[in-house]
N, C-alpha and C. Protein backbone atom coordinates (compact mmCIF):
# COMPACT_ATOMS: atom_id res chain seq x y z
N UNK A 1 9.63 -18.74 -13.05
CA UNK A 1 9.94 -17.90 -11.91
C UNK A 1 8.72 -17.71 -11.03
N UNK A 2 7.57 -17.80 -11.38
CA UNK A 2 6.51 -17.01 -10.88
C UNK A 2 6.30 -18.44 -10.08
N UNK A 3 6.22 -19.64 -10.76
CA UNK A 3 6.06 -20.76 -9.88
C UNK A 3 6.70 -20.60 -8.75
N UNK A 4 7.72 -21.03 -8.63
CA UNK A 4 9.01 -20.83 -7.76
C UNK A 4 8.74 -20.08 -6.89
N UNK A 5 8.51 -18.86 -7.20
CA UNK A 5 8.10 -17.89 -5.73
C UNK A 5 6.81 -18.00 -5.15
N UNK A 6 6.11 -18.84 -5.74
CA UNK A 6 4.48 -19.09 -5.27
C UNK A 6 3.91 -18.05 -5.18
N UNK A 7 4.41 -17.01 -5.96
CA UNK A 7 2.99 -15.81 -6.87
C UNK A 7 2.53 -16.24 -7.49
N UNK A 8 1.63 -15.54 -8.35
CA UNK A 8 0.30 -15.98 -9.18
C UNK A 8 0.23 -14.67 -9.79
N UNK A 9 -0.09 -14.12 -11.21
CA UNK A 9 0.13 -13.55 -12.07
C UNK A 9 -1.67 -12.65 -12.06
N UNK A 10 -2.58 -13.42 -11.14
CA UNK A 10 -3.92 -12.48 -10.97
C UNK A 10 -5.09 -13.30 -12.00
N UNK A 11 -4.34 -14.69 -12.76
CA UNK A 11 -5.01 -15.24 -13.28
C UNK A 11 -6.60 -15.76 -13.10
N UNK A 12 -6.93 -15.89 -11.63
CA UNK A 12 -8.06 -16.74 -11.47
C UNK A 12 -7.27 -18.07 -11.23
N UNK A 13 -8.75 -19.04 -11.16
CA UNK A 13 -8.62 -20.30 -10.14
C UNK A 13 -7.89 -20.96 -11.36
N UNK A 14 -8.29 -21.04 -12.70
CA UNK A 14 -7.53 -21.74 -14.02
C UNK A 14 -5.92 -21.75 -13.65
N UNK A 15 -5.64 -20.59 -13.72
CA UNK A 15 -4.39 -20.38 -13.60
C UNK A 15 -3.70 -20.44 -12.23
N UNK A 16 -4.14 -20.60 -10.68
CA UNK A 16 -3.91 -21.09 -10.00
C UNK A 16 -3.57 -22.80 -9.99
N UNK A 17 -4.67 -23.63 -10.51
CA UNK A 17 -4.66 -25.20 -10.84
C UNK A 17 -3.63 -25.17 -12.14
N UNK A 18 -2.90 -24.29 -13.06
CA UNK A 18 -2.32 -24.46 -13.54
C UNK A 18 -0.65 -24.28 -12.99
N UNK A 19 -0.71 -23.22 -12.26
CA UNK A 19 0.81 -23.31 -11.33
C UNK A 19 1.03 -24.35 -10.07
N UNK A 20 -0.22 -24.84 -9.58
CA UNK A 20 0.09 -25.93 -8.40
C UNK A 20 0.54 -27.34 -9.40
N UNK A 21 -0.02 -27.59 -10.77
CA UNK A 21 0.53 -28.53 -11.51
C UNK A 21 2.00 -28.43 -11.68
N UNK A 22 2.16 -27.41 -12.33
CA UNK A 22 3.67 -27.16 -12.56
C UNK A 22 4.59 -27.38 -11.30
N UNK A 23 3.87 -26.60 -10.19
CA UNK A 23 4.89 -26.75 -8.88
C UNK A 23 4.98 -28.29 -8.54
N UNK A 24 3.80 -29.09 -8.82
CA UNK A 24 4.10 -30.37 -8.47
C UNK A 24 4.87 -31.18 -9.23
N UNK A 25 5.10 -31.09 -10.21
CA UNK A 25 6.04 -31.97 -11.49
C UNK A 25 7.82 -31.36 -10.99
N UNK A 26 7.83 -30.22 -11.03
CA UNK A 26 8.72 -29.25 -11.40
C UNK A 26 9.80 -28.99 -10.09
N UNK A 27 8.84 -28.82 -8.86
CA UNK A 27 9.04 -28.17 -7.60
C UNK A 27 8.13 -29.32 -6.62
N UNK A 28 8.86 -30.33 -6.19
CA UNK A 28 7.72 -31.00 -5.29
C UNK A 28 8.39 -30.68 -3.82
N UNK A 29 9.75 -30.18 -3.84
CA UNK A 29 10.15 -30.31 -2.47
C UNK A 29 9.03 -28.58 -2.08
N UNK A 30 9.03 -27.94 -2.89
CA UNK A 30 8.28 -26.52 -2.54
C UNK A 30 6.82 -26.59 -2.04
N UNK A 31 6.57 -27.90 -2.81
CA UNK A 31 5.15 -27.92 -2.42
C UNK A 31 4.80 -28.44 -1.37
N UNK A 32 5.73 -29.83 -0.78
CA UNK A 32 5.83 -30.30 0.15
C UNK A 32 5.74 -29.35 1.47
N UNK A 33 6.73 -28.21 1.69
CA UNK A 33 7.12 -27.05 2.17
C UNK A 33 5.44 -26.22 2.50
N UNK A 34 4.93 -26.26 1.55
CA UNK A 34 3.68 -24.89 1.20
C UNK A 34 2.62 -25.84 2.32
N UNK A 35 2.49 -27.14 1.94
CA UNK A 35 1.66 -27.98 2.49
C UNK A 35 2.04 -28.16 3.97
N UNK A 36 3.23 -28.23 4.63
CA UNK A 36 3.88 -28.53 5.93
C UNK A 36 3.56 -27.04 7.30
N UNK A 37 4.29 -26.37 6.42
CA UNK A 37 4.32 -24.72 6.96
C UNK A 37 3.16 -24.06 6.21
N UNK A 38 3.04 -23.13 7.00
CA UNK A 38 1.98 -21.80 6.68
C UNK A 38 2.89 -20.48 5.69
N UNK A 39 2.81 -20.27 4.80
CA UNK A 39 3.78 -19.33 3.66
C UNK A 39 2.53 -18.71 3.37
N UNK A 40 2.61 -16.82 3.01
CA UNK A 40 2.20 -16.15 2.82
C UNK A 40 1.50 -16.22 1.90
N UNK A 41 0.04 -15.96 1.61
CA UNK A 41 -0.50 -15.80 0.28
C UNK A 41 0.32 -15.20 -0.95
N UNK A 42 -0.44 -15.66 -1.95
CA UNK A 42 -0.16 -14.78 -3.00
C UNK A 42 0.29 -13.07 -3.00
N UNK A 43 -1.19 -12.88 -2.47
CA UNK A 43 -1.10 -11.03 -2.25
C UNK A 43 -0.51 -10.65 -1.61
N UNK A 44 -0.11 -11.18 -0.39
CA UNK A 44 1.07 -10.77 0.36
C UNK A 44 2.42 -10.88 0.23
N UNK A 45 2.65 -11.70 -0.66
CA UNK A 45 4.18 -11.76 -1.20
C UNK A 45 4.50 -10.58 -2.01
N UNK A 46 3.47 -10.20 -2.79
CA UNK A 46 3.00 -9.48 -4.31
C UNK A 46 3.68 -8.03 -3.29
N UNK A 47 2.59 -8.11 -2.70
CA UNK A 47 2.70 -6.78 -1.61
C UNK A 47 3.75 -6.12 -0.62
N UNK A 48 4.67 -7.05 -0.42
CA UNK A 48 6.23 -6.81 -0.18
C UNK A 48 6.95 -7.01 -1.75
N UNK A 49 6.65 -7.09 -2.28
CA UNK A 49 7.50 -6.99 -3.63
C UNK A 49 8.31 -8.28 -3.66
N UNK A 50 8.11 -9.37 -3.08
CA UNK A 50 8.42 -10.52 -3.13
C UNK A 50 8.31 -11.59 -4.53
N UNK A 51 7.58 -10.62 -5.56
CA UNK A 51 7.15 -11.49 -6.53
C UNK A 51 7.70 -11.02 -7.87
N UNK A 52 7.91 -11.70 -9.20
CA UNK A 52 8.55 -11.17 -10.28
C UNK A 52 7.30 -9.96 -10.45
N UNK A 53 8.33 -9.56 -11.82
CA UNK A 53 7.50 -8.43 -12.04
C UNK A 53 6.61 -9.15 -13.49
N UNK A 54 5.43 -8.76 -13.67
CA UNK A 54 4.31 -9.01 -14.58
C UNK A 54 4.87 -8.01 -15.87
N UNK A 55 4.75 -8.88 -17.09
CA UNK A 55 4.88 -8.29 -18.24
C UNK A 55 4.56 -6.74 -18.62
N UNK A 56 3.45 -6.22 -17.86
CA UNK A 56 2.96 -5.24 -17.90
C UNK A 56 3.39 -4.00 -16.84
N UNK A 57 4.02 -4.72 -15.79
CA UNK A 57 4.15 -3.96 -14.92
C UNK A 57 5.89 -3.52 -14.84
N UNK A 58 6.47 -4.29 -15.79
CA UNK A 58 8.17 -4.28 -16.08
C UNK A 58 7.97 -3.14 -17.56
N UNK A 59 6.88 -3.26 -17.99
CA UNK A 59 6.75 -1.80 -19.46
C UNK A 59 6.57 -0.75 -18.65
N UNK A 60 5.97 -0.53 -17.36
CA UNK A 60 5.61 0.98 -16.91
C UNK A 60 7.00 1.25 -16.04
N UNK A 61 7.95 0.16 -15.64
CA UNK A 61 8.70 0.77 -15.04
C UNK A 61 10.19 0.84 -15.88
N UNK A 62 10.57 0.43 -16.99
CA UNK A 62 10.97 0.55 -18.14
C UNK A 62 10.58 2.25 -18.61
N UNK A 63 9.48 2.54 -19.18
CA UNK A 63 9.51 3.80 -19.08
C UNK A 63 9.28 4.42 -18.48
N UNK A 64 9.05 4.49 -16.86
CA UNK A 64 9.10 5.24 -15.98
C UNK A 64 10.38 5.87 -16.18
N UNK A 65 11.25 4.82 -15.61
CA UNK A 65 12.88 5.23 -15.73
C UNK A 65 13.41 5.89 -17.06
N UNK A 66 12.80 5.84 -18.19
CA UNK A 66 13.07 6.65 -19.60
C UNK A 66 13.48 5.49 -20.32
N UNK A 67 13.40 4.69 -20.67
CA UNK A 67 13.88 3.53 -21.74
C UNK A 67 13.31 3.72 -22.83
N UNK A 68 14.11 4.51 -24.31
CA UNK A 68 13.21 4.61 -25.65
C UNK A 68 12.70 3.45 -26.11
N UNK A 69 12.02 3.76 -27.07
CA UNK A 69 11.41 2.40 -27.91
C UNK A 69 12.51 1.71 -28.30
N UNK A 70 13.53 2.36 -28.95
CA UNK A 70 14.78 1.60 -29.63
C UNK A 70 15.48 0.29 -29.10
N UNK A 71 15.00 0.54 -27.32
CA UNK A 71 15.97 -0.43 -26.18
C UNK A 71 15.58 -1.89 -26.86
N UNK A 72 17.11 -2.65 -26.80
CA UNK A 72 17.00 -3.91 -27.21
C UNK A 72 16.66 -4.70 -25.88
N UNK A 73 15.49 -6.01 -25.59
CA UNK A 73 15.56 -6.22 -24.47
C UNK A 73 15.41 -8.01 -24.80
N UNK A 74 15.96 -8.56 -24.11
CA UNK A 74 16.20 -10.23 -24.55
C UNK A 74 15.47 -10.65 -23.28
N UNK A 75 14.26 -11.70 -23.66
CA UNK A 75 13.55 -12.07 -22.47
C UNK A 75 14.50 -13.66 -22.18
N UNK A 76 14.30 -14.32 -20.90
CA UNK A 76 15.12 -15.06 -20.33
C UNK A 76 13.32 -16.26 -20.56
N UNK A 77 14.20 -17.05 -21.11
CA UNK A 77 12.93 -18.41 -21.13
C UNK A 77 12.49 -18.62 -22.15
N UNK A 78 12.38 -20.04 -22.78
CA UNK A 78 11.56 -19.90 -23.83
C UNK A 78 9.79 -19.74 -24.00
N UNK A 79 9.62 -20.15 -22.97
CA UNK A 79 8.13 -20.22 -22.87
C UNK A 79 7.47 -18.97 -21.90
N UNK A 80 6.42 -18.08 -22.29
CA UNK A 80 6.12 -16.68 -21.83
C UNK A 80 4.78 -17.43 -20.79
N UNK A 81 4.70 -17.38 -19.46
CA UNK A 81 3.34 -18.09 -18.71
C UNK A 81 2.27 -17.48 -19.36
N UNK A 82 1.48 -17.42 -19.73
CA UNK A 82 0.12 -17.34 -20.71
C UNK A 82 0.57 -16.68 -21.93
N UNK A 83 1.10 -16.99 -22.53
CA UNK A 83 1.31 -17.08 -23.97
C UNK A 83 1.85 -15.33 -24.49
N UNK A 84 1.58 -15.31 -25.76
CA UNK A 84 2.19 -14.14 -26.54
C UNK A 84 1.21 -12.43 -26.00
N UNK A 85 0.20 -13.17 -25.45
CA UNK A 85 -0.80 -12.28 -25.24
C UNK A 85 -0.29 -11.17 -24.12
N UNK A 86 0.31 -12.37 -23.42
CA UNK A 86 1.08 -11.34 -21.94
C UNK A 86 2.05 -10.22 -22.17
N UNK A 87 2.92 -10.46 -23.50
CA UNK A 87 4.19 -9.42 -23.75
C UNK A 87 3.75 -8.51 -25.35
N UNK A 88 1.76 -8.41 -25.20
CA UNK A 88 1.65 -7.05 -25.92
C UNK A 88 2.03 -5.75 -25.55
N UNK A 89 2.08 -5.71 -24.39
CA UNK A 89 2.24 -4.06 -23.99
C UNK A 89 3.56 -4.14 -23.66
N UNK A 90 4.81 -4.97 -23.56
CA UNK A 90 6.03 -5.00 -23.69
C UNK A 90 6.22 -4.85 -25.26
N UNK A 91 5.15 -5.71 -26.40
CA UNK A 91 5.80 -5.31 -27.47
C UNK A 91 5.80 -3.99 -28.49
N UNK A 92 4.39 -3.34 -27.94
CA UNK A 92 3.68 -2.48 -28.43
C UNK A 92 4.82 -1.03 -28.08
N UNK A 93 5.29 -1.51 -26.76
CA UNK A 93 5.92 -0.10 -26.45
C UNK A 93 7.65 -0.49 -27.29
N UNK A 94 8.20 -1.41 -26.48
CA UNK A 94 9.63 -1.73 -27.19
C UNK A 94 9.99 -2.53 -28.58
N UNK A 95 9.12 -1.89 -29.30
CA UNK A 95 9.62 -3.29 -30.56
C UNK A 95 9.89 -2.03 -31.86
């Protein structure tokens, strides 16, 4: 998802050269697009709320709204973009 919308998760340049890979295998008509036209940075997409929500930032609004620990929550994907590390504070609070 995060590809797709051409956010960036706050990784650094690693993880930038790691989503323009993906967009190019995955998404070439998008990239084609990014390269042709002028499309908003990162931060500015982020900044209209244009962008998924970050592992960390879907736990504060989860319990913002009151969601107990008990809530069962099924993530969509098999693969988490930087690994198990990203859904500690999703697991720490809901597991």
């Amino acid at each position: 998802m995060v590809a797709h919308s051409l956010c960036d998760f706050g990784g650094g340049e690693e993880e930038k050269k790691e989503l323009q890979a993906y967009r190019e295998i995955h998404f070439p008509g998008l990239v084609e697009l990014n390269n042709s036209t002028k499309v908003p940075q990162p931060e500015r997409l982020k900044a209209e709320g244009l962008c998924p929500l970050m592992p960390e930032e879907t736990v504060l609004m989860l319990a913002g709204l009151g969601f107990k620990r008990e809530t069962r929550m099924y993530l969509a994907g098999a693969h988490i973009y930087g690994g198990k590390s990203r859904l500690d504070a999703l697991t720490t609070l809901f597991s």
